[in-house]
Protein backbone atom coordinates (compact mmCIF):
# COMPACT_ATOMS: atom_id res chain seq x y z
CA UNK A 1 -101.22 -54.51 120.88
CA UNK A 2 -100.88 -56.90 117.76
CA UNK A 3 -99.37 -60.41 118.87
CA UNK A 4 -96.89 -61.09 116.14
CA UNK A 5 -97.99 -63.93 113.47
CA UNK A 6 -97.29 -67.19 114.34
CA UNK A 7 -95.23 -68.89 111.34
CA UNK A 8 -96.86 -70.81 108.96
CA UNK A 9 -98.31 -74.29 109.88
CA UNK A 10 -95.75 -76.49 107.21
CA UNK A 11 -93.07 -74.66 107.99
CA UNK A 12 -90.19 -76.37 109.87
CA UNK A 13 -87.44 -74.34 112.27
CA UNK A 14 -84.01 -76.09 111.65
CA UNK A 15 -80.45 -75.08 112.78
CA UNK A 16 -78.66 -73.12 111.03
CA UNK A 17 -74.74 -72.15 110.77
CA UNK A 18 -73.47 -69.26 108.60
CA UNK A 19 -69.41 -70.19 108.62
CA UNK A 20 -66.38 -68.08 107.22
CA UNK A 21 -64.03 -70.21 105.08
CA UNK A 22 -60.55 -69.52 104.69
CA UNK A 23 -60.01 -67.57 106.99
CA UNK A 24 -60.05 -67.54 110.99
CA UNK A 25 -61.13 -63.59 111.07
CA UNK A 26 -64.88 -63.75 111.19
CA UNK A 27 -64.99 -61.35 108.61
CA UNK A 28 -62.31 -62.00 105.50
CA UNK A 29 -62.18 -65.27 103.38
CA UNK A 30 -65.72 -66.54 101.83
CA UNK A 31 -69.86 -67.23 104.04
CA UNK A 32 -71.47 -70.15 103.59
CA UNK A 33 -74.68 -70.35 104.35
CA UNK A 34 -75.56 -73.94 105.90
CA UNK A 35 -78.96 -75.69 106.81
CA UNK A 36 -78.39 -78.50 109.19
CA UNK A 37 -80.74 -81.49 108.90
CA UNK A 38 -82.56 -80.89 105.79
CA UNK A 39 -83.91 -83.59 105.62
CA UNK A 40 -87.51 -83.27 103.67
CA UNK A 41 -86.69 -80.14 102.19
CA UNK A 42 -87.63 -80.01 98.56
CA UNK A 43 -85.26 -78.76 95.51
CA UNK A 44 -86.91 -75.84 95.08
CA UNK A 45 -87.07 -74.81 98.50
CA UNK A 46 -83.18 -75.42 98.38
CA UNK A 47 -83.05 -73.45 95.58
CA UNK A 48 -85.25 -70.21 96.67
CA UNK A 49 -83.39 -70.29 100.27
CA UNK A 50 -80.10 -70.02 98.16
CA UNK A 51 -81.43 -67.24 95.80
CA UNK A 52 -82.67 -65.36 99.33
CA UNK A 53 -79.24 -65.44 101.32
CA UNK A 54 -77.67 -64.22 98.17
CA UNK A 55 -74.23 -66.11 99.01
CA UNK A 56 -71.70 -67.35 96.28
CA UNK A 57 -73.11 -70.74 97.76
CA UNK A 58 -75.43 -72.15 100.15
CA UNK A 59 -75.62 -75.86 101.68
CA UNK A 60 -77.95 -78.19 102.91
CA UNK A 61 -76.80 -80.86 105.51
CA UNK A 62 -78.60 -84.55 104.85
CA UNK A 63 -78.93 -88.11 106.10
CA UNK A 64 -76.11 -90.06 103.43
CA UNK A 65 -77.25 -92.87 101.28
CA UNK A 66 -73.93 -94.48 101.05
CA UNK A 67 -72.74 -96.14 104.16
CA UNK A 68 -68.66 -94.73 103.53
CA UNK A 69 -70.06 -91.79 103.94
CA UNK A 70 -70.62 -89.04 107.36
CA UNK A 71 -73.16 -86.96 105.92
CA UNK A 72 -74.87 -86.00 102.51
CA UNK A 73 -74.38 -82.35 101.27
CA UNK A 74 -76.03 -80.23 98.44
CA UNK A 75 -74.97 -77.01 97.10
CA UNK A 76 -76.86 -74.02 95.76
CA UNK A 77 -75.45 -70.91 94.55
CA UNK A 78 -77.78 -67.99 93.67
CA UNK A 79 -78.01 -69.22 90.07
CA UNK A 80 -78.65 -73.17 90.63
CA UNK A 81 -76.97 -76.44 92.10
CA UNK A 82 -73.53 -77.16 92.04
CA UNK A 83 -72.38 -81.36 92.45
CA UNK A 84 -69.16 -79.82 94.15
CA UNK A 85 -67.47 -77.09 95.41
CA UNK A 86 -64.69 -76.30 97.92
CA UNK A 87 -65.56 -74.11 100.14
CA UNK A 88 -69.00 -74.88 100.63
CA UNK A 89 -66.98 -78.47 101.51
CA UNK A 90 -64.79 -77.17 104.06
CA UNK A 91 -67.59 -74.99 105.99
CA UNK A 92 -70.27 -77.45 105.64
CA UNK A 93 -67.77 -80.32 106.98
CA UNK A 94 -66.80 -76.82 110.09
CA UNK A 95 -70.78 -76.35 110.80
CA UNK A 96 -71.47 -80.16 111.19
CA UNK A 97 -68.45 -81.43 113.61
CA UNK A 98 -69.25 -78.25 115.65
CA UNK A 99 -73.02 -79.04 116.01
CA UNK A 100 -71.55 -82.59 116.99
CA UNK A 101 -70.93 -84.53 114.28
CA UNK A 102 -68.95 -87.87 114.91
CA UNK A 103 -67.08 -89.29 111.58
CA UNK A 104 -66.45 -92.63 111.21
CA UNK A 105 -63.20 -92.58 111.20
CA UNK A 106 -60.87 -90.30 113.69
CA UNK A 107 -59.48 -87.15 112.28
CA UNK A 108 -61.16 -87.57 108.89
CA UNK A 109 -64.48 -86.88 107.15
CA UNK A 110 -66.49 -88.59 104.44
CA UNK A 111 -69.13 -86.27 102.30
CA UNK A 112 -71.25 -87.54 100.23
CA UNK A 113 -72.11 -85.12 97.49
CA UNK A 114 -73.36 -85.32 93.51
CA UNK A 115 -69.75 -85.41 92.73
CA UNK A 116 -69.47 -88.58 94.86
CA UNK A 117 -67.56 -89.19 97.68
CA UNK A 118 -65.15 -86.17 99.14
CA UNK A 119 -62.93 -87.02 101.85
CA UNK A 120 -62.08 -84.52 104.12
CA UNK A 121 -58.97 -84.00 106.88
CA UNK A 122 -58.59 -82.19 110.07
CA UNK A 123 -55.47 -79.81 110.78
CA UNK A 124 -54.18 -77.76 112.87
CA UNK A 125 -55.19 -74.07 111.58
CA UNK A 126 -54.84 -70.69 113.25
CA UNK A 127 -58.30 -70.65 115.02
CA UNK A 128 -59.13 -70.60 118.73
CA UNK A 129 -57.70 -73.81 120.15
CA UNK A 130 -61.72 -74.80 121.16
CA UNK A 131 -62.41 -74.68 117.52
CA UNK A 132 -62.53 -77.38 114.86
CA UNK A 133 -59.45 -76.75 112.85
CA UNK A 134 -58.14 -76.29 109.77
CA UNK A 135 -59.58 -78.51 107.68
CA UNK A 136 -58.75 -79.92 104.17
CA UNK A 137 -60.18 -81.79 101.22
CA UNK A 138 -59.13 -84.56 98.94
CA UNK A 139 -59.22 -82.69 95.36
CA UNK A 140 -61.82 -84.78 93.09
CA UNK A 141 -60.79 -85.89 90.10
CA UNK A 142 -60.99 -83.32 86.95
CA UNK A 143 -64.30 -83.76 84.43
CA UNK A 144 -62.50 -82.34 81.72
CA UNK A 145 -58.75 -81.00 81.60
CA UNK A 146 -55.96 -80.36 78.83
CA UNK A 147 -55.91 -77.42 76.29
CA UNK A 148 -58.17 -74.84 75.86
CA UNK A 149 -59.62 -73.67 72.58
CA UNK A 150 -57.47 -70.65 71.41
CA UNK A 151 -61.06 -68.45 70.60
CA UNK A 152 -62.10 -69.36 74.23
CA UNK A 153 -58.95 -67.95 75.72
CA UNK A 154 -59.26 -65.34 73.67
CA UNK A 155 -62.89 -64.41 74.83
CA UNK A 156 -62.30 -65.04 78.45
CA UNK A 157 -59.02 -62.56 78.16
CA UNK A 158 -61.16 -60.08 76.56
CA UNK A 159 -64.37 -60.29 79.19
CA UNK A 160 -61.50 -59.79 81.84
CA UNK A 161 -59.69 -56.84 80.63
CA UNK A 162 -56.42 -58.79 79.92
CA UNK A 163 -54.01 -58.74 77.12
CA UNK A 164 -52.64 -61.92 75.13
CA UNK A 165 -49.26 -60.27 76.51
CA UNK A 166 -50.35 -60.93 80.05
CA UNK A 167 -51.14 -64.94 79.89
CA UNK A 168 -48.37 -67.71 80.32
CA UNK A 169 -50.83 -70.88 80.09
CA UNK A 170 -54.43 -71.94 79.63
CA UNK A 171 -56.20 -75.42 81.01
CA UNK A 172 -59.53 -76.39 81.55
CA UNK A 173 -59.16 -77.53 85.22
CA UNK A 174 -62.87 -78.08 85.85
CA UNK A 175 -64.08 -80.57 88.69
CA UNK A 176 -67.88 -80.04 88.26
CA UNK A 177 -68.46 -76.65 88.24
CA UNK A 178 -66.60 -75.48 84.60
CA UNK A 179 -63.39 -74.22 85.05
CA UNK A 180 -60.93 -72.45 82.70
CA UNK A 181 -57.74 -71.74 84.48
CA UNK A 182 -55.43 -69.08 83.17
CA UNK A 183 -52.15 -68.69 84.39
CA UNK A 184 -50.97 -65.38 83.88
CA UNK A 185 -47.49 -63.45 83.77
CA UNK A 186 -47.76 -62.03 88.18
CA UNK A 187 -50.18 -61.29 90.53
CA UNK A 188 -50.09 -57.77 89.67
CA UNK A 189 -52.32 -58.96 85.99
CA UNK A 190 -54.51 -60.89 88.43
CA UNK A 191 -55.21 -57.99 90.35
CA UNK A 192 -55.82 -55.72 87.37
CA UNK A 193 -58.32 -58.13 86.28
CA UNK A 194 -62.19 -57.33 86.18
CA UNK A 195 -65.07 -59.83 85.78
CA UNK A 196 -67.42 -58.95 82.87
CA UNK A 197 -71.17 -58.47 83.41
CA UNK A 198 -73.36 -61.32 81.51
CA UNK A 199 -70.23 -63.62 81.07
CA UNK A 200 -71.03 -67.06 80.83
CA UNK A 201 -67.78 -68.49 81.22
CA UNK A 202 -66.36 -69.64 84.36
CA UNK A 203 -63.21 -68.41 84.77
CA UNK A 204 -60.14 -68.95 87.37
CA UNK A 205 -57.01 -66.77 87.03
CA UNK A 206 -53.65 -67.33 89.05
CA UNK A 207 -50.36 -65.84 89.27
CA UNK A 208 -47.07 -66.02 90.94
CA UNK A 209 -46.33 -63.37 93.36
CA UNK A 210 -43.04 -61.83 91.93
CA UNK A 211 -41.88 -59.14 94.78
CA UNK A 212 -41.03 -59.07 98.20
CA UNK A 213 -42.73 -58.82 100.74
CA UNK A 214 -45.61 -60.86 99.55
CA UNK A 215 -49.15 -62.10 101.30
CA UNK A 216 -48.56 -65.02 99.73
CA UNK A 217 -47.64 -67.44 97.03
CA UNK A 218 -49.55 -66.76 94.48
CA UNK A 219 -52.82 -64.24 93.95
CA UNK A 220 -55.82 -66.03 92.47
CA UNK A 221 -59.32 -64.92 91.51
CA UNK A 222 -62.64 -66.16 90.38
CA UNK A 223 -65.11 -64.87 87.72
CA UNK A 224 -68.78 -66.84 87.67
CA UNK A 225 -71.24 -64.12 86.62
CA UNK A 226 -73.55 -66.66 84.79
CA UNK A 227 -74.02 -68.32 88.14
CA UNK A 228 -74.82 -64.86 89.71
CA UNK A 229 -71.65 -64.44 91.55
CA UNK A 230 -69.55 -61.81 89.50
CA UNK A 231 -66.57 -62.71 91.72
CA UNK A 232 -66.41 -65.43 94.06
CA UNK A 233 -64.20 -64.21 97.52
CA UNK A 234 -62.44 -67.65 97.58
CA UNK A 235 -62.91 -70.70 96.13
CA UNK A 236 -61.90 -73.90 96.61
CA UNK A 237 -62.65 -76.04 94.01
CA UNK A 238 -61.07 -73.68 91.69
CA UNK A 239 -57.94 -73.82 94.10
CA UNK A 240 -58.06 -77.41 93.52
CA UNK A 241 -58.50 -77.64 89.99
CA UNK A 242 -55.24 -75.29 89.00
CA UNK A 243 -53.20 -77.33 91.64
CA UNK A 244 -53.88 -80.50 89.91
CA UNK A 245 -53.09 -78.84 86.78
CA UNK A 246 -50.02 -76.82 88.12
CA UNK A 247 -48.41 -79.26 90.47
CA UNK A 248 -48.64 -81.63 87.75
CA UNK A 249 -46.74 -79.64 85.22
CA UNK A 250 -43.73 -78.44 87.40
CA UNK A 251 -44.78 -74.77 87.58
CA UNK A 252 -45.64 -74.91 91.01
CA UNK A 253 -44.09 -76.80 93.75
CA UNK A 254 -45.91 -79.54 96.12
CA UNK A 255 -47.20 -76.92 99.01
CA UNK A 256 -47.98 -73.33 98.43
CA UNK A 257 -50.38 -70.80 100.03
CA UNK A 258 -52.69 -68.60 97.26
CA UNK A 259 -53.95 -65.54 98.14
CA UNK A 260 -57.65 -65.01 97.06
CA UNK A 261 -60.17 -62.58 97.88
CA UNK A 262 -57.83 -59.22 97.47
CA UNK A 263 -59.61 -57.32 95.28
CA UNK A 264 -62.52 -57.93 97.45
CA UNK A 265 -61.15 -56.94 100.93
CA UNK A 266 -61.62 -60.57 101.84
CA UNK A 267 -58.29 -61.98 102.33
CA UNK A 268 -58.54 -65.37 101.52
CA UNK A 269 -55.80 -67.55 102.34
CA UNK A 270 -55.78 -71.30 100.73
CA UNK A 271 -53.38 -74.24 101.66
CA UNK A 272 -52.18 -76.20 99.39
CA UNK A 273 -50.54 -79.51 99.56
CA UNK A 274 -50.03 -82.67 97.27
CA UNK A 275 -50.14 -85.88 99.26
CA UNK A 276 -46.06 -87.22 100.50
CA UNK A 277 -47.71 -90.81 100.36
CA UNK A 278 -49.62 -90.11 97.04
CA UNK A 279 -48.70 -87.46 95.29
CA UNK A 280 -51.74 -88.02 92.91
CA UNK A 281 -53.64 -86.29 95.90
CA UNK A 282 -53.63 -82.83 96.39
CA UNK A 283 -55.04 -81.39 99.78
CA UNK A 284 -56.77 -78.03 99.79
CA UNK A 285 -57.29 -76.44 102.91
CA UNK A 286 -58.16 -73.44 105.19
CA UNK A 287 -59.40 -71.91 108.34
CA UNK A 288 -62.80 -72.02 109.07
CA UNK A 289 -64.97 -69.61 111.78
CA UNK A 290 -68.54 -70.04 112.58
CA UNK A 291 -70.04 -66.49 112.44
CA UNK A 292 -73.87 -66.99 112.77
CA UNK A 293 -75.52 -69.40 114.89
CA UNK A 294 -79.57 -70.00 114.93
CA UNK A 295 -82.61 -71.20 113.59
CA UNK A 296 -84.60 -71.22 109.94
CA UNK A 297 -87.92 -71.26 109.37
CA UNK A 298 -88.41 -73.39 105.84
């Protein structure tokens, strides 16, 4: 009988997590696929590893090179790198206290990521009580924010199959990856919604739940297809982004729950908060689940 190949010579077996974010069912909210101690593995190794678990995104868990910092992260989606997103934040942070990570500081986590520094929080979520939490990040600042550029809002309503009848408000709310949020009339537009094949635009739609009984809040989607992710489940930088922008203008109040991932039988849930001691910070937060537990060969 054949004895099964042994694996290449410079390849290295590290551990590896696959977690579910925003969610504590193992299978609603959004995967992340994380590689713990990655350490020596090259860009384009990061890169092809990404493209082959076909996730929205994909992490790599490093030494930090700032001392304020836990540990280092970078993020892949299919398409390319990302300096931030949310919840490839929130799972990474899930994957490395449960493989026993120690922070610094008690009850709070410091990643270290291209966007800089992300500080993280630990809550009490609606996971198994042997579990790490609920955790939540510190929203980054926004790269670029205010209005949008009428012909962009018009393109982006077109690509998604809306009418100028449907939208209420458009911001760029982008905090590395590109954002354009549009707020639109309910969460019954939201829903009707569809992302466009070939779309380069990165867009993030939101809307208030209007009857009763509702899942939550408000609904919210996200359409990437240029990064190879025609809709991401649920996202938390987008989350954050329309927050910041929404908070801040009154139409939303300090702490609300968005539903995400409906149209994709994902069930998302998202908390969000803006800080009682500064309300310049917003939290965004949700369950997270490890699902997969094992070993890569890279």
């Amino acid at each position: 009988m054949d004895q099964p190949a042994a694996p290449a010579p410079h390849l290295t077996t590290r551990p590896f997590s696959q977690v579910n974010v925003f969610s504590a069912e193992p299978l609603a909210g959004n995967p992340v696929a994380v590689v713990h101690a990655a350490d020596g593995v090259d860009e384009e190794q990061m890169a092809a590893f990404a493209r082959w678990t076909n996730l929205s995104e994909t992490t790599f868990l490093l030494t930090p090179t700032d001392p304020a910092a836990d540990y280092r992260l970078r993020i892949f989606t299919p398409g390319g790198e990302l300096p931030f997103a949310g919840h490839p934040t929130l799972g990474s942070a899930h994957a490395w206290l449960a493989a026993g990570g120690r922070p610094a500081s008690e009850g709070r986590v410091v990643q270290e990521c291209a966007a800089g520094l992300i500080t993280l929080r630990r809550e009490q979520g609606d996971g198994p009580a042997h579990d790490v939490g609920r955790l939540a990040f510190a929203a980054p600042p926004l790269v670029r924010s205010g209005p949008v550029d009428p012909a962009d809002v018009d393109r982006a309503l077109a690509e998604a199959g809306l009418e100028q009848a449907d939208l209420v408000d458009a911001a760029w709310v982008d905090n590395g990856p590109g954002w354009m949020g549009l707020l639109l009339r309910d969460a019954a537009a939201v829903l009707r919604a569809a992302p466009q094949a070939g779309s380069e635009l990165k867009v993030g739609l939101i809307g208030p739940h209007v009857t009763a009984p509702s899942p939550a809040d408000v609904e919210v989607r996200a359409f990437v297809p240029g990064l190879g992710i025609p809709e991401d489940p649920v996202t938390g930088s987008l989350n954050a982004g329309l927050a910041q922008w929404l908070i801040g203008a009154g139409r939303l109040p300090a702490r609300y729950v968005a539903a995400q991932g409906t149209a994709l039988q994902r069930a998302g849930r998202v908390h969000v908060e803006q800080g009682a001691a500064d309300p310049a910070t917003i939290w965004v937060g949700g369950d997270c689940v490890t699902v997969l537990e094992g070993t890569v060969r890279m």
